[in-house]
N, C-alpha and C. Protein backbone atom coordinates (compact mmCIF):
# COMPACT_ATOMS: atom_id res chain seq x y z
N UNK A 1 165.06 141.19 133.21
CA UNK A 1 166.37 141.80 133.24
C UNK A 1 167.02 141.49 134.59
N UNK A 2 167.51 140.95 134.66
CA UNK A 2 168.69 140.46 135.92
C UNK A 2 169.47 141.95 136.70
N UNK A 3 169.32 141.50 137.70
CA UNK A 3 169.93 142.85 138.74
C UNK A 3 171.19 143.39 138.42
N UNK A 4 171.43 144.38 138.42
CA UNK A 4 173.07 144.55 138.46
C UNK A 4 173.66 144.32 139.77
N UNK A 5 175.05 144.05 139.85
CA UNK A 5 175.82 144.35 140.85
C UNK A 5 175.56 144.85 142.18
N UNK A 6 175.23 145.90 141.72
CA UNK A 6 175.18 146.90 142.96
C UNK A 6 173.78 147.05 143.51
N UNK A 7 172.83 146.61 142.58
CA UNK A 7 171.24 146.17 143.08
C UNK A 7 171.55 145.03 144.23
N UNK A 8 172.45 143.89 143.82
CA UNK A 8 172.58 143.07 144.28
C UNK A 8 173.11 142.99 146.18
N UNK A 9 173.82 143.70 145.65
CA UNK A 9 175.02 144.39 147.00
C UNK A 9 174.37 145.27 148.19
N UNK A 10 173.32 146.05 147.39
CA UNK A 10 172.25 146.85 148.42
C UNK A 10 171.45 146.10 148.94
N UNK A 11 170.63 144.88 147.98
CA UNK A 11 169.75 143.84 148.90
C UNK A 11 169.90 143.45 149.76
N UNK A 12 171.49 143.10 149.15
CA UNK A 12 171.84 141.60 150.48
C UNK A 12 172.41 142.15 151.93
N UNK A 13 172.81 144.17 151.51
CA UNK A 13 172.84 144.68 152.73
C UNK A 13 171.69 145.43 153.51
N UNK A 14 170.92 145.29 153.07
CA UNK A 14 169.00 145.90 153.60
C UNK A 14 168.83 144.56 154.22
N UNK A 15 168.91 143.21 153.64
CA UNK A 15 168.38 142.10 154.06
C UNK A 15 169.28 141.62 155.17
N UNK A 16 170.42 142.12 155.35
CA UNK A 16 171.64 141.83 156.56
C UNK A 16 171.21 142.20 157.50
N UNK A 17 170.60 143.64 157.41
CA UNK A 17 170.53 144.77 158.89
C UNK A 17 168.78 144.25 159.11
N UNK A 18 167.85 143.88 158.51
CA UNK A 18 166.21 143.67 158.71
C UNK A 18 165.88 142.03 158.81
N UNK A 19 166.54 141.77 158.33
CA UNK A 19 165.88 139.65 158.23
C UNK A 19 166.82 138.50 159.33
N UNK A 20 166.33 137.63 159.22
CA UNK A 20 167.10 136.88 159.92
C UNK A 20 166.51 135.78 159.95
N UNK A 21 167.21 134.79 159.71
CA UNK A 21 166.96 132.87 159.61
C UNK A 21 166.45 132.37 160.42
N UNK A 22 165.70 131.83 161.08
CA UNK A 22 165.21 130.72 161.94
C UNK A 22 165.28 129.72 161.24
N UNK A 23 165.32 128.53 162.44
CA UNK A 23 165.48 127.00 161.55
C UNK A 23 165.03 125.62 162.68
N UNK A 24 164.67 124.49 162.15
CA UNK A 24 164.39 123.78 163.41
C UNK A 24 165.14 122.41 162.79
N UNK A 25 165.70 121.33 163.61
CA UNK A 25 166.02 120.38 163.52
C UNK A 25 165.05 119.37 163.45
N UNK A 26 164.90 118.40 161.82
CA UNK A 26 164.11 117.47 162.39
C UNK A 26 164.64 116.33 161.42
N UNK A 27 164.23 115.20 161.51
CA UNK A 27 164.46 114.02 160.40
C UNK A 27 164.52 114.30 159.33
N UNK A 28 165.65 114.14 158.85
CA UNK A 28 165.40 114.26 157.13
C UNK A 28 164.13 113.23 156.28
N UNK A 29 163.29 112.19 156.47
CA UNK A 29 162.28 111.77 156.30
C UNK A 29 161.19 112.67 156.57
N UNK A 30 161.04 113.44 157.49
CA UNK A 30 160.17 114.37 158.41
C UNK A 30 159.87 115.27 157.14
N UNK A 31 161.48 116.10 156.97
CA UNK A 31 161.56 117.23 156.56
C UNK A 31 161.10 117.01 155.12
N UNK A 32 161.40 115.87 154.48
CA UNK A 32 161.08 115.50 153.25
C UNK A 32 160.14 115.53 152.47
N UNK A 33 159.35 114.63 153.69
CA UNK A 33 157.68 114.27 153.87
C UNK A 33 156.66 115.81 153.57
N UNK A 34 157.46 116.59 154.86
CA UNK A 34 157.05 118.05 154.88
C UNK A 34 157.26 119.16 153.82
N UNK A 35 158.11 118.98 153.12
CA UNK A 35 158.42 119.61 151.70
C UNK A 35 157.42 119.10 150.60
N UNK A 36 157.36 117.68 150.69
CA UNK A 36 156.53 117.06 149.51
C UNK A 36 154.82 117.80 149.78
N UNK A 37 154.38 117.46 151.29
CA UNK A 37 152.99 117.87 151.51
C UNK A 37 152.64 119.49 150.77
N UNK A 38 153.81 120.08 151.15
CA UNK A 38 153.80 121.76 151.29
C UNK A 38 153.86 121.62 149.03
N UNK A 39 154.48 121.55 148.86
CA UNK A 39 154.41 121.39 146.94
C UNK A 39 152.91 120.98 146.71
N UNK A 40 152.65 119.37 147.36
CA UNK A 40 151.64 119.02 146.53
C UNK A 40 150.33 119.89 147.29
N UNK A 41 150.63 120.92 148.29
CA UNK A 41 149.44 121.60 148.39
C UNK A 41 149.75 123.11 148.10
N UNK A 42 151.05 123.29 147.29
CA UNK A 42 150.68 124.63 146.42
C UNK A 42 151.16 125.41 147.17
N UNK A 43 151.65 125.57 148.24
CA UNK A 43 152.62 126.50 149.46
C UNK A 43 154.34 126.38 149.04
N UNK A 44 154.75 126.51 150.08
CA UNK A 44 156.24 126.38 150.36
C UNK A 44 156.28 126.45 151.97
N UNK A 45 157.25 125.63 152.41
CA UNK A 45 157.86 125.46 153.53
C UNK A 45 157.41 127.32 154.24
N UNK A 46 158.52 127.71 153.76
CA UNK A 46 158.54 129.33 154.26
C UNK A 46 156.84 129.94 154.11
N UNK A 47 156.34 129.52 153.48
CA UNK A 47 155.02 130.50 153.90
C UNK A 47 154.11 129.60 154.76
N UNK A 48 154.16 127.84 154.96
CA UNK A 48 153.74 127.56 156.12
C UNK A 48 154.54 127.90 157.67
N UNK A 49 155.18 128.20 157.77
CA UNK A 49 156.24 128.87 159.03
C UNK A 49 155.68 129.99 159.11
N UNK A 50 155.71 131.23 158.54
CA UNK A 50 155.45 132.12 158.59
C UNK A 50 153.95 132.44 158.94
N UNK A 51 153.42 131.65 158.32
CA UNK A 51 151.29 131.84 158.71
C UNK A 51 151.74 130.87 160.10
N UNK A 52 152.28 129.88 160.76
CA UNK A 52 151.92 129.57 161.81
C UNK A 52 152.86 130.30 163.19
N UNK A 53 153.62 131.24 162.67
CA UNK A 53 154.35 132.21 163.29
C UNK A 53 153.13 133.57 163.44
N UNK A 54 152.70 133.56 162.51
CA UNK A 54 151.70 134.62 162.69
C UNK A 54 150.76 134.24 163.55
N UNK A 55 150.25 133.46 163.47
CA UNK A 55 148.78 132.64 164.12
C UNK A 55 149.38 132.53 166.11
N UNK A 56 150.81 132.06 166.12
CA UNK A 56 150.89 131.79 167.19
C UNK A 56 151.34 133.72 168.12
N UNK A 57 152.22 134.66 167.57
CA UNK A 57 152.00 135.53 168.31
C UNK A 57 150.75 136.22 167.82
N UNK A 58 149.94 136.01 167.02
CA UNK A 58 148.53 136.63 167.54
C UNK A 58 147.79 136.22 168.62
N UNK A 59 147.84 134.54 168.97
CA UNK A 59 147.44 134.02 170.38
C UNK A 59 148.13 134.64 171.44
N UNK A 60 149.45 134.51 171.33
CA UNK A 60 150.38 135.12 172.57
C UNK A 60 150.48 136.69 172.47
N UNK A 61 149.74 137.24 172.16
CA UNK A 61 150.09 139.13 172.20
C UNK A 61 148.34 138.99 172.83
N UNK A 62 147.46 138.24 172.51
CA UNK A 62 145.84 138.72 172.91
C UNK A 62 145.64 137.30 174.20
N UNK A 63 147.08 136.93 175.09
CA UNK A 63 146.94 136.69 176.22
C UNK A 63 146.52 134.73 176.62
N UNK A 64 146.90 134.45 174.91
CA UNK A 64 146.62 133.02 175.05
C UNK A 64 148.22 131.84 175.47
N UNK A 65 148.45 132.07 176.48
CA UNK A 65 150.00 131.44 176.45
C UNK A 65 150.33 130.22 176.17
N UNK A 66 149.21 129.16 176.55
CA UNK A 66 149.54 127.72 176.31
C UNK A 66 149.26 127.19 174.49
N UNK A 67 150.02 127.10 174.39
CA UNK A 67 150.01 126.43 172.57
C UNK A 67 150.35 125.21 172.38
């Protein structure tokens, strides 16, 4: 069943005031390459970012600075 309206309207204002985009510039060959790897191993872009966002402030909060 598809959202109504106003389901819609509350998301996208919960997700306004809590989330926010990061993004990095790279070759569109790069980025390509990196989309294809991330499919043919069953991920997505966004959940490899996110596990190596995790991984890196768990090093940097328990005092490991150089990455």
């Amino acid at each position: 069943m598809p959202r109504s309206e106003a389901k819609r309207r509350a998301d996208n204002k919960y997700n306004l005031a809590h989330y926010t985009v990061l993004g990095c510039k790279m070759k569109i060959t790069e980025a390509e390459e990196f989309k294809t790897a991330c499919k043919d191993s069953g991920t997505t872009p966004n959940a490899v970012f996110r596990k190596a966002i995790e991984n890196f402030m768990k090093n940097f909060n328990s005092g490991v600075k150089d990455v």
